[in-house]
C-alpha atoms as a PDB file:
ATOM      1  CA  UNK A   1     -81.993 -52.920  37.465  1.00  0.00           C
ATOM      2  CA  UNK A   2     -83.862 -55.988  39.156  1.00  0.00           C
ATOM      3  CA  UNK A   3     -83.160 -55.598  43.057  1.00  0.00           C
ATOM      4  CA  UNK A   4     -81.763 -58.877  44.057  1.00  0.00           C
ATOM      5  CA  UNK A   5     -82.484 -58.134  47.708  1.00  0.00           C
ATOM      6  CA  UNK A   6     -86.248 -57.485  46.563  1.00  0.00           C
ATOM      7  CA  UNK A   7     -87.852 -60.392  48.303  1.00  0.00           C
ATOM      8  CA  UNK A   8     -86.016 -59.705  52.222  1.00  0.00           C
ATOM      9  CA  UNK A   9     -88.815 -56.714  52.348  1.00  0.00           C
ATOM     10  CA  UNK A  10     -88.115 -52.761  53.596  1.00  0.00           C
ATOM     11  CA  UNK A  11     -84.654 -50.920  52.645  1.00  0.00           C
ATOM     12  CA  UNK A  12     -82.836 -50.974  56.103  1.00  0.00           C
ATOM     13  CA  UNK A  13     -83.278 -55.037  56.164  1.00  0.00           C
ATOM     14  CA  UNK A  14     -82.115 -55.506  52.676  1.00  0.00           C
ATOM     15  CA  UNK A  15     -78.852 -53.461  53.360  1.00  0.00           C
ATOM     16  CA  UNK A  16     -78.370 -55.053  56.201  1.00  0.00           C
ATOM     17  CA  UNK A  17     -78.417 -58.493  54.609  1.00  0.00           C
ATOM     18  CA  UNK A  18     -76.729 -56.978  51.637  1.00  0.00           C
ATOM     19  CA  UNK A  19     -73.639 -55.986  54.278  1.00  0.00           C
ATOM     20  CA  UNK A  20     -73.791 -59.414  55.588  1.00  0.00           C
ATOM     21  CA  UNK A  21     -73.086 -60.614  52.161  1.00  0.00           C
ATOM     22  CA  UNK A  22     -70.492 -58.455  51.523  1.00  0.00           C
ATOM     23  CA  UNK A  23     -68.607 -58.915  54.609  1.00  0.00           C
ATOM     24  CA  UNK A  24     -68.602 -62.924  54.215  1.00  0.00           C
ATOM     25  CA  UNK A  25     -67.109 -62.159  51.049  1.00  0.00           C
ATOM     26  CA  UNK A  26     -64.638 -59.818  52.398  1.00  0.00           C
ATOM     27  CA  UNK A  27     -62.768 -62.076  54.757  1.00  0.00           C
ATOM     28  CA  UNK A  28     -63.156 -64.917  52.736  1.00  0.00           C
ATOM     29  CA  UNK A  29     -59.316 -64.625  51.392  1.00  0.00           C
ATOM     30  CA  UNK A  30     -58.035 -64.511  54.996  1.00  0.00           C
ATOM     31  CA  UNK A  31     -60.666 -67.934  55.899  1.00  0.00           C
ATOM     32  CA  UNK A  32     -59.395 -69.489  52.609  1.00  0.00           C
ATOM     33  CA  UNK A  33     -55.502 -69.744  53.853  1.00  0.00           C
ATOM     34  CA  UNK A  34     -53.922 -66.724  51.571  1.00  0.00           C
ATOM     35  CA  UNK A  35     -50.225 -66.390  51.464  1.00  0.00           C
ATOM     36  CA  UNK A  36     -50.711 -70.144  54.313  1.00  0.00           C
ATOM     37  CA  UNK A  37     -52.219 -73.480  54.256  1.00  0.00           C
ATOM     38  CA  UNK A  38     -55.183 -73.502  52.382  1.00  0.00           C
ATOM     39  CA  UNK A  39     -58.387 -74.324  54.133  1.00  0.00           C
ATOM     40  CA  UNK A  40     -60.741 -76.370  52.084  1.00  0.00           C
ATOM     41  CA  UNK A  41     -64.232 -75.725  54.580  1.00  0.00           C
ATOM     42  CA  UNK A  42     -64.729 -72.244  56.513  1.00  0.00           C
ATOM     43  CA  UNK A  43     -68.693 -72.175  57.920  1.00  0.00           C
ATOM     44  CA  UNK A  44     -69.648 -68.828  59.850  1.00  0.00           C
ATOM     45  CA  UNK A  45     -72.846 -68.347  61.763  1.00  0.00           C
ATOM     46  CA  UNK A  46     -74.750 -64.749  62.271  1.00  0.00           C
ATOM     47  CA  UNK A  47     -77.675 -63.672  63.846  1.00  0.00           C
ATOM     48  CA  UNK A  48     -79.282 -60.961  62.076  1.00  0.00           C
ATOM     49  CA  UNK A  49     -82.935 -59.273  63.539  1.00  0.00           C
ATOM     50  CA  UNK A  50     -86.267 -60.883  62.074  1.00  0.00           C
ATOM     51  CA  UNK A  51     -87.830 -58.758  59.059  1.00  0.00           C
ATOM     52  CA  UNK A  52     -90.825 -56.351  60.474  1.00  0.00           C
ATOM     53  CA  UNK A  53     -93.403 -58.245  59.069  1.00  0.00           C
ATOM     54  CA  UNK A  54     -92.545 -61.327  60.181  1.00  0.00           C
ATOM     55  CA  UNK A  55     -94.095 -63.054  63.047  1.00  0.00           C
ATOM     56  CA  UNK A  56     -92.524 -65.482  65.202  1.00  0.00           C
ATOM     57  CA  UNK A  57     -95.689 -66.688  67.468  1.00  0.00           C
ATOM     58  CA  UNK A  58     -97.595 -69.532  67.766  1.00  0.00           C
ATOM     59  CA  UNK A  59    -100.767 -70.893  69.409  1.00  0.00           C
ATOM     60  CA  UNK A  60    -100.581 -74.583  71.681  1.00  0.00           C
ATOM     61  CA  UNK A  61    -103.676 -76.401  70.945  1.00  0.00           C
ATOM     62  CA  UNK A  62    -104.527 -79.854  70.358  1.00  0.00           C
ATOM     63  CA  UNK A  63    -103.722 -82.072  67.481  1.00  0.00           C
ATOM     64  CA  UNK A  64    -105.917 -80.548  64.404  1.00  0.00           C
ATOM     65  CA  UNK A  65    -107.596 -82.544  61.795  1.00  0.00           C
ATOM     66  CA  UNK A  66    -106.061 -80.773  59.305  1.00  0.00           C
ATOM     67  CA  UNK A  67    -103.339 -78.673  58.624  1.00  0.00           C
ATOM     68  CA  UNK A  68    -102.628 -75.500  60.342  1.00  0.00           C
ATOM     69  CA  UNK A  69    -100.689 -72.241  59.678  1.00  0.00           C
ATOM     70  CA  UNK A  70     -99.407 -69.881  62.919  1.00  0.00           C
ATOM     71  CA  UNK A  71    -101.243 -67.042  62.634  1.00  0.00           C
ATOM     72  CA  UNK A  72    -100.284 -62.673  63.699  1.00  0.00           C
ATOM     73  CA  UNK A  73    -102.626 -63.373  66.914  1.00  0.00           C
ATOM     74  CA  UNK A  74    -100.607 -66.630  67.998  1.00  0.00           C
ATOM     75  CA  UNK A  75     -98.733 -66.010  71.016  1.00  0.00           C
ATOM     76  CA  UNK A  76     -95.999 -68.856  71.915  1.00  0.00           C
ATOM     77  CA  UNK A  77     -93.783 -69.283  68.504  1.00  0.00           C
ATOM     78  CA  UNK A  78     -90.276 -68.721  68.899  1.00  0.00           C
ATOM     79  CA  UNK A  79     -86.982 -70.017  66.723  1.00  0.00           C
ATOM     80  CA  UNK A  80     -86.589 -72.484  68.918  1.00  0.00           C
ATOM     81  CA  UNK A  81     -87.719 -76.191  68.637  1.00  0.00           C
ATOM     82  CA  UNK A  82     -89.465 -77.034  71.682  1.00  0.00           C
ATOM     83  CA  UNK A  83     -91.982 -79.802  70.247  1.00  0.00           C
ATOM     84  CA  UNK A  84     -91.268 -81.625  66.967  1.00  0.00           C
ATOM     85  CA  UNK A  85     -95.158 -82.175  66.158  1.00  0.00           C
ATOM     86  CA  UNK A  86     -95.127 -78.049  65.462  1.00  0.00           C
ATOM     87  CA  UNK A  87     -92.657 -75.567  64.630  1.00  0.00           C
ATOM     88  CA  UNK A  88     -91.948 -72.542  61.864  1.00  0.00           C
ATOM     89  CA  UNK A  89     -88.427 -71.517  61.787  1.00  0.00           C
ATOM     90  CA  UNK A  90     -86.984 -68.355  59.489  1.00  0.00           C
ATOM     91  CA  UNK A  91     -83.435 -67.867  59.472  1.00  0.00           C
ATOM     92  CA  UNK A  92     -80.260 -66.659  57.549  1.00  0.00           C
ATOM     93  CA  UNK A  93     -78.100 -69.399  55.126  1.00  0.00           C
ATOM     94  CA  UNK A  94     -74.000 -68.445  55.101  1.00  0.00           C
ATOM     95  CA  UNK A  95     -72.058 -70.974  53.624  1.00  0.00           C
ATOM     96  CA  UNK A  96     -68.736 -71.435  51.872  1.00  0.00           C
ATOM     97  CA  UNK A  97     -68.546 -74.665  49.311  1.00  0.00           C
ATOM     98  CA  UNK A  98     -65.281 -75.907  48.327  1.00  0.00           C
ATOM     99  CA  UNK A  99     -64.247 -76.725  44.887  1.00  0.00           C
ATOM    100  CA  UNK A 100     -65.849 -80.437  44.000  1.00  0.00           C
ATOM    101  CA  UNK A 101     -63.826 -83.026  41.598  1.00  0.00           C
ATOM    102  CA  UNK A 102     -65.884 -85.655  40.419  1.00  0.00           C
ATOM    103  CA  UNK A 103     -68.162 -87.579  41.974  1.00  0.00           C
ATOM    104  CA  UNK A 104     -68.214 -84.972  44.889  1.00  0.00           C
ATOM    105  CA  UNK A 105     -64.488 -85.204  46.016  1.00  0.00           C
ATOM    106  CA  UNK A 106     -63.050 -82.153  47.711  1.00  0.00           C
ATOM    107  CA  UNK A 107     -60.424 -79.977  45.382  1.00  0.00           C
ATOM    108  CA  UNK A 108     -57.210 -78.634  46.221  1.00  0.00           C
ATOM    109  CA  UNK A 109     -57.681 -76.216  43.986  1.00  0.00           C
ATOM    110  CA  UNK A 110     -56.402 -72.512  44.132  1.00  0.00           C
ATOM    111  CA  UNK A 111     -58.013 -70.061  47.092  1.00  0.00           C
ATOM    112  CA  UNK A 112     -60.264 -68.685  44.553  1.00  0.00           C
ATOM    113  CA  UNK A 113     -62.222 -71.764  42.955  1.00  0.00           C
ATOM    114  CA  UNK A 114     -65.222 -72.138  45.644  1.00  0.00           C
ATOM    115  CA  UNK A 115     -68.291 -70.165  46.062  1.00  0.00           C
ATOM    116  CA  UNK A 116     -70.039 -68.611  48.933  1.00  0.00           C
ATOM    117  CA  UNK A 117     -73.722 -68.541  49.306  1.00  0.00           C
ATOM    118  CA  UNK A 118     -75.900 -66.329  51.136  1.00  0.00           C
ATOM    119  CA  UNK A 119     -79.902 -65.968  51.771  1.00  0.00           C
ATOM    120  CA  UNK A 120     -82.487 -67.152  54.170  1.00  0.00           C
ATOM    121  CA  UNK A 121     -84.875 -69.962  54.474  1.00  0.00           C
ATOM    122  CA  UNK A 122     -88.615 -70.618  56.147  1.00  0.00           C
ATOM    123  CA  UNK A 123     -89.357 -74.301  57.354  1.00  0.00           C
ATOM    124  CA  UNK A 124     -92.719 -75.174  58.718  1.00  0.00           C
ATOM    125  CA  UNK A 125     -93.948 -77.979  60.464  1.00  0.00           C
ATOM    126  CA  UNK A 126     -97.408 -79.517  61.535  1.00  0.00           C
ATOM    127  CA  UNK A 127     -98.595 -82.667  63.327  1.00  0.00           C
ATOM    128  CA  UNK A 128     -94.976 -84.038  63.194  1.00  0.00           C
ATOM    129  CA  UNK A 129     -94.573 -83.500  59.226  1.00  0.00           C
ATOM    130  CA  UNK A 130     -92.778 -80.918  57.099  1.00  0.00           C
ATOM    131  CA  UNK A 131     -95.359 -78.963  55.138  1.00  0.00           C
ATOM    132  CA  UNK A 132     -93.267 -76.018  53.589  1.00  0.00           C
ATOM    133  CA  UNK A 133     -89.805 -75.359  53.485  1.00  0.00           C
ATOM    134  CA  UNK A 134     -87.996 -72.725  50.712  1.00  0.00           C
ATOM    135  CA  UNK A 135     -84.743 -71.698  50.800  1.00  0.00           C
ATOM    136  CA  UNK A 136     -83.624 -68.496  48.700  1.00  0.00           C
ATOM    137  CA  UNK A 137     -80.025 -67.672  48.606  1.00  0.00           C
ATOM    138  CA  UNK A 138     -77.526 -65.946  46.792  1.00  0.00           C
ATOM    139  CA  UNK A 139     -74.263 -68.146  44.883  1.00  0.00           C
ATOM    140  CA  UNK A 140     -71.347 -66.315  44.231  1.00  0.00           C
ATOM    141  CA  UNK A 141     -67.828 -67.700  42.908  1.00  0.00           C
ATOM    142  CA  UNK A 142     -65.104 -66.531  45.291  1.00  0.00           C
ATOM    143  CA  UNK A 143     -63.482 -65.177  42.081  1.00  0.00           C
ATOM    144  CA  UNK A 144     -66.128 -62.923  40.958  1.00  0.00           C
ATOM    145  CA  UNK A 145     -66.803 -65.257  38.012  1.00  0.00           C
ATOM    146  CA  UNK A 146     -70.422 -66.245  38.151  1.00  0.00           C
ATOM    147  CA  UNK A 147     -73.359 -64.826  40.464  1.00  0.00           C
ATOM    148  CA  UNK A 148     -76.929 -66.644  40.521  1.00  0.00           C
ATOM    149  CA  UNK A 149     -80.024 -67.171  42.598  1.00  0.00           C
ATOM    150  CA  UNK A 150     -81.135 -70.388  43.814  1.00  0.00           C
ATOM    151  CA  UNK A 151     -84.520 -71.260  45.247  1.00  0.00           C
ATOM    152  CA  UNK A 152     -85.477 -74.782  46.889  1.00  0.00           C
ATOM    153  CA  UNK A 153     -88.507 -76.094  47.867  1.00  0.00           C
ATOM    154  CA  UNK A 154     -90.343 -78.786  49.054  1.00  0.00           C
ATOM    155  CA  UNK A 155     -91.552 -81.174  46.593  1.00  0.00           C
ATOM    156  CA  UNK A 156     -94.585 -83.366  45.936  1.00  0.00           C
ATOM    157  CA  UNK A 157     -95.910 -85.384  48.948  1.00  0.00           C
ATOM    158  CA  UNK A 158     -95.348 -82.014  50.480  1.00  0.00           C
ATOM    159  CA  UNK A 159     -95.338 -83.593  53.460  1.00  0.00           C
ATOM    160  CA  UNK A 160     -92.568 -85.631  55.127  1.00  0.00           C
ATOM    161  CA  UNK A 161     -92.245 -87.270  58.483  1.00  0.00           C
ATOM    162  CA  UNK A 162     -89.963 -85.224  61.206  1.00  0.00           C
ATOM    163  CA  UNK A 163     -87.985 -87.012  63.366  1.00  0.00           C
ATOM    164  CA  UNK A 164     -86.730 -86.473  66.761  1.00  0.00           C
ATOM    165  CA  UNK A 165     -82.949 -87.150  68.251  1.00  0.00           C
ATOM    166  CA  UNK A 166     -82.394 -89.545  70.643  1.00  0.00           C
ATOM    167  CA  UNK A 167     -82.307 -87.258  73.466  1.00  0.00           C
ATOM    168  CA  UNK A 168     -78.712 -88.118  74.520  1.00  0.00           C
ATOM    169  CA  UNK A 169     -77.217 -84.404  73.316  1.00  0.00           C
ATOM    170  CA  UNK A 170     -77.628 -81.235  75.474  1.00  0.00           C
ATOM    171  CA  UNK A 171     -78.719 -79.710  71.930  1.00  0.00           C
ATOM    172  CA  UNK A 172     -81.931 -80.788  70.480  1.00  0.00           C
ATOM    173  CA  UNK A 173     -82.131 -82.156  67.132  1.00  0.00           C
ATOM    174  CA  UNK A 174     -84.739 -82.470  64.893  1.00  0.00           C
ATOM    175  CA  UNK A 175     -83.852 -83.627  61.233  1.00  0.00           C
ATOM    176  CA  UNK A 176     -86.824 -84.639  57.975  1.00  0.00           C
ATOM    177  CA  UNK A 177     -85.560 -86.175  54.921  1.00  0.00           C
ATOM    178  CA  UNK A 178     -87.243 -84.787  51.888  1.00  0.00           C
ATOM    179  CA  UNK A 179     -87.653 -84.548  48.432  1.00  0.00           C
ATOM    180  CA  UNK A 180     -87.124 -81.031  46.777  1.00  0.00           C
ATOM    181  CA  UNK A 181     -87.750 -78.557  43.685  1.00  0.00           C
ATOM    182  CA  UNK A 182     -84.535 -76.559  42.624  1.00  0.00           C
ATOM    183  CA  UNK A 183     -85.102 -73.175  40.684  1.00  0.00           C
ATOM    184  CA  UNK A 184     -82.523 -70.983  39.439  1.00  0.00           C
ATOM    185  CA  UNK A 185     -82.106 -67.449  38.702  1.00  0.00           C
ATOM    186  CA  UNK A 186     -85.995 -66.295  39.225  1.00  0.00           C
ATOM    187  CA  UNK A 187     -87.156 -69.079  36.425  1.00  0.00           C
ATOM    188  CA  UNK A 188     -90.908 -70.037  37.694  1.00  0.00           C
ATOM    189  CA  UNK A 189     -90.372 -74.271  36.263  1.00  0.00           C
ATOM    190  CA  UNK A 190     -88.159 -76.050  38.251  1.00  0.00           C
ATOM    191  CA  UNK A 191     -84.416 -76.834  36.525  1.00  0.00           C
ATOM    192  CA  UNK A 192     -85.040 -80.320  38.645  1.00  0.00           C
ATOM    193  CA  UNK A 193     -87.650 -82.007  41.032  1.00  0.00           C
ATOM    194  CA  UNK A 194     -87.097 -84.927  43.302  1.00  0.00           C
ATOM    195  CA  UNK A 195     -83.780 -84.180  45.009  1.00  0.00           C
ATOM    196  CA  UNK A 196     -83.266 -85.385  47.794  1.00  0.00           C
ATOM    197  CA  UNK A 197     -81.705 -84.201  50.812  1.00  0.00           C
ATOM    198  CA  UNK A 198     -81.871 -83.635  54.339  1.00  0.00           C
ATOM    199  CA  UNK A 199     -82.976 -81.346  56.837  1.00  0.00           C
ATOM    200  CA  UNK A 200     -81.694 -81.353  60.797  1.00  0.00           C
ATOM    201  CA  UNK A 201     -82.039 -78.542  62.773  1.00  0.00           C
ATOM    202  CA  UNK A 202     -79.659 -78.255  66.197  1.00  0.00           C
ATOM    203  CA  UNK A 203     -80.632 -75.904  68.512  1.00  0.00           C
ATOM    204  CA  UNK A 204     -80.559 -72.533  66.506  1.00  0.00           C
ATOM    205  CA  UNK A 205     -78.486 -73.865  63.399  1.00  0.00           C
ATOM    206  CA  UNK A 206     -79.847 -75.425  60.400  1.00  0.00           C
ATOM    207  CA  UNK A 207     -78.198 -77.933  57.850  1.00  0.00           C
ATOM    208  CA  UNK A 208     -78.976 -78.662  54.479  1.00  0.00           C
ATOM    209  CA  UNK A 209     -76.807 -81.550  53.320  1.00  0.00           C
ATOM    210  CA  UNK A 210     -77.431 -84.635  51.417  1.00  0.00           C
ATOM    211  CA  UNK A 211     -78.336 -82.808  48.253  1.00  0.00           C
ATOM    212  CA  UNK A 212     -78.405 -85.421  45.737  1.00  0.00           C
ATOM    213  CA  UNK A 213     -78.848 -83.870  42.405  1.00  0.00           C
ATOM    214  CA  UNK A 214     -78.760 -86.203  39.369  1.00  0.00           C
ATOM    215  CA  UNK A 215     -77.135 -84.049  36.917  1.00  0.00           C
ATOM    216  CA  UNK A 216     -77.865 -86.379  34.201  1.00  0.00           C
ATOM    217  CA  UNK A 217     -81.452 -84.653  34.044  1.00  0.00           C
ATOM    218  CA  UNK A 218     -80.101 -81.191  33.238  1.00  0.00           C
ATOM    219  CA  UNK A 219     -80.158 -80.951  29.372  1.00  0.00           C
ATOM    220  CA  UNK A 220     -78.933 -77.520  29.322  1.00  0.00           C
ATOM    221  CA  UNK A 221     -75.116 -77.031  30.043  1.00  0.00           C
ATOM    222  CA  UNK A 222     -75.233 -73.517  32.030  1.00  0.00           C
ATOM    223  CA  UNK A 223     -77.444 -75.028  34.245  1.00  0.00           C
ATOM    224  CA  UNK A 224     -76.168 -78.438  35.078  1.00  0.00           C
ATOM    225  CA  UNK A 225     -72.963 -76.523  35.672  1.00  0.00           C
ATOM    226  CA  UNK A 226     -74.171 -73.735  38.202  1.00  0.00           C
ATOM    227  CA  UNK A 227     -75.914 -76.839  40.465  1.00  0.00           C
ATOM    228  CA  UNK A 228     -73.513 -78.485  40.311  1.00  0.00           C
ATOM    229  CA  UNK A 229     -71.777 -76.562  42.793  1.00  0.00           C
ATOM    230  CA  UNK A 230     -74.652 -77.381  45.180  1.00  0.00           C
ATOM    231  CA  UNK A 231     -74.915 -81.151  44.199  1.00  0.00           C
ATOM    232  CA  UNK A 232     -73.250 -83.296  47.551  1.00  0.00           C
ATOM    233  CA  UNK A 233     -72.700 -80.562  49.401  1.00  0.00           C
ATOM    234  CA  UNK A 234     -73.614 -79.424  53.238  1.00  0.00           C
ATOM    235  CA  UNK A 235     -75.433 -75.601  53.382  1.00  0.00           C
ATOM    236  CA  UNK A 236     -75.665 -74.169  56.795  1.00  0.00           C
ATOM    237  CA  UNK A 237     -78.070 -71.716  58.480  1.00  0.00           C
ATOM    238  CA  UNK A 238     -78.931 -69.977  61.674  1.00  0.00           C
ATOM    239  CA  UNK A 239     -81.875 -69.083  63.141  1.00  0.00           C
ATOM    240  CA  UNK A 240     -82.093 -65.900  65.437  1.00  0.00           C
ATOM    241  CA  UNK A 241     -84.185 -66.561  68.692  1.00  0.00           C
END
């Protein structure tokens, strides 16, 4: 059987993030209202260790002419976003999506008709532009129904101007609006290209939100119907220091 978990690295970190999973999943009924009021949003933030062979360091030099990746002998990265010109984040997604009507519209549905989604993500960026950013994660309906993998990246520029809060907030913020691929469940051609959405990172959280998919693309059924469930919606993230 394909390990789902295969691409977090070495056994102890993929049953760690596999117990993660599991426990969002676990007190999801209690989050969702059971036997109360139902609650339509519940967002939870973790910090989980960095994999082994991942390195969070980074080298201050000038402005190169070209662009630049951190390299294992940088010495000054950390999760944290101290200068928007330069920055690589990693980080864990946990999410909860509500039910959608159409055109986007929140559900009151039953407890059991939204999905949770789990993974991690990787944004990196240079001279005051996002160059990469992928996000793998897990979608699971609350009801056991469906389970697939989404993947987003960046799409063609590739490159997309970062821009900096106004300073007035004790948190810093830092947000890029881009253009992105969307795979789904391990295929290698994207299901759709040129969505766009929005990336702001405060402090040590990340959001996804804006994702504006136009479904009308999707020929196949099974497919327009999974991303749907990510179309409009807001995907959180944190990012361990």
């Amino acid at each position: 059987m394909k390990d789902k978990f295969a691409f977090l690295g070495d056994n102890k970190f993929k049953a760690a993030i596999a117990a993660m999973s599991l426990g969002v999943l676990l007190v999801l009924p209690a989050s969702l209202g059971l036997g109360g009021t139902i609650i339509q949003e519940a967002f939870g933030q973790f910090n989980l260790p960095l994999l082994e062979d991942e390195d969070t360091t980074t080298t201050t030099t000038t402005t190169p002419t070209t662009p630049t990746t951190p390299s294992a002998a940088d010495t000054n990265f950390t999760n944290t976003v101290q200068d928007p010109s330069i920055f690589l984040l990693r980080g864990f997604i946990g999410s909860t999506l509500p039910a959608q009507g159409t055109g986007g519209n929140t559900l009151t549905a039953a407890d059991d008709s939204g999905h949770v989604v789990s993974g991690r993500f990787r944004v990196f960026a240079n001279e005051s532009l996002v160059r990469r950013f992928i996000a793998r994660m897990e979608l699971a309906a609350i009801d056991g129904s469906s389970f697939h993998n989404i993947t987003i990246t960046e799409g063609t520029p590739h490159r997309f101007e970062v821009t900096e809060g106004n300073g007035t907030t004790a948190v810093p913020t830092v947000s890029s609006s881009i253009v992105g691929n969307i795979f789904l469940d391990g295929g290698t051609t994207p299901v759709i290209d040129n969505v766009p959405m929005t990336l702001t990172v405060r402090g040590q959280s990340l959001a996804i939100q804006g994702i504006d998919i136009d479904e009308a693309r999707i020929i196949d059924t099974g497919q327009r119907d999974t991303l749907t469930v990510i179309d409009g919606q807001s995907i959180y993230g944190t990012m361990p220091r």
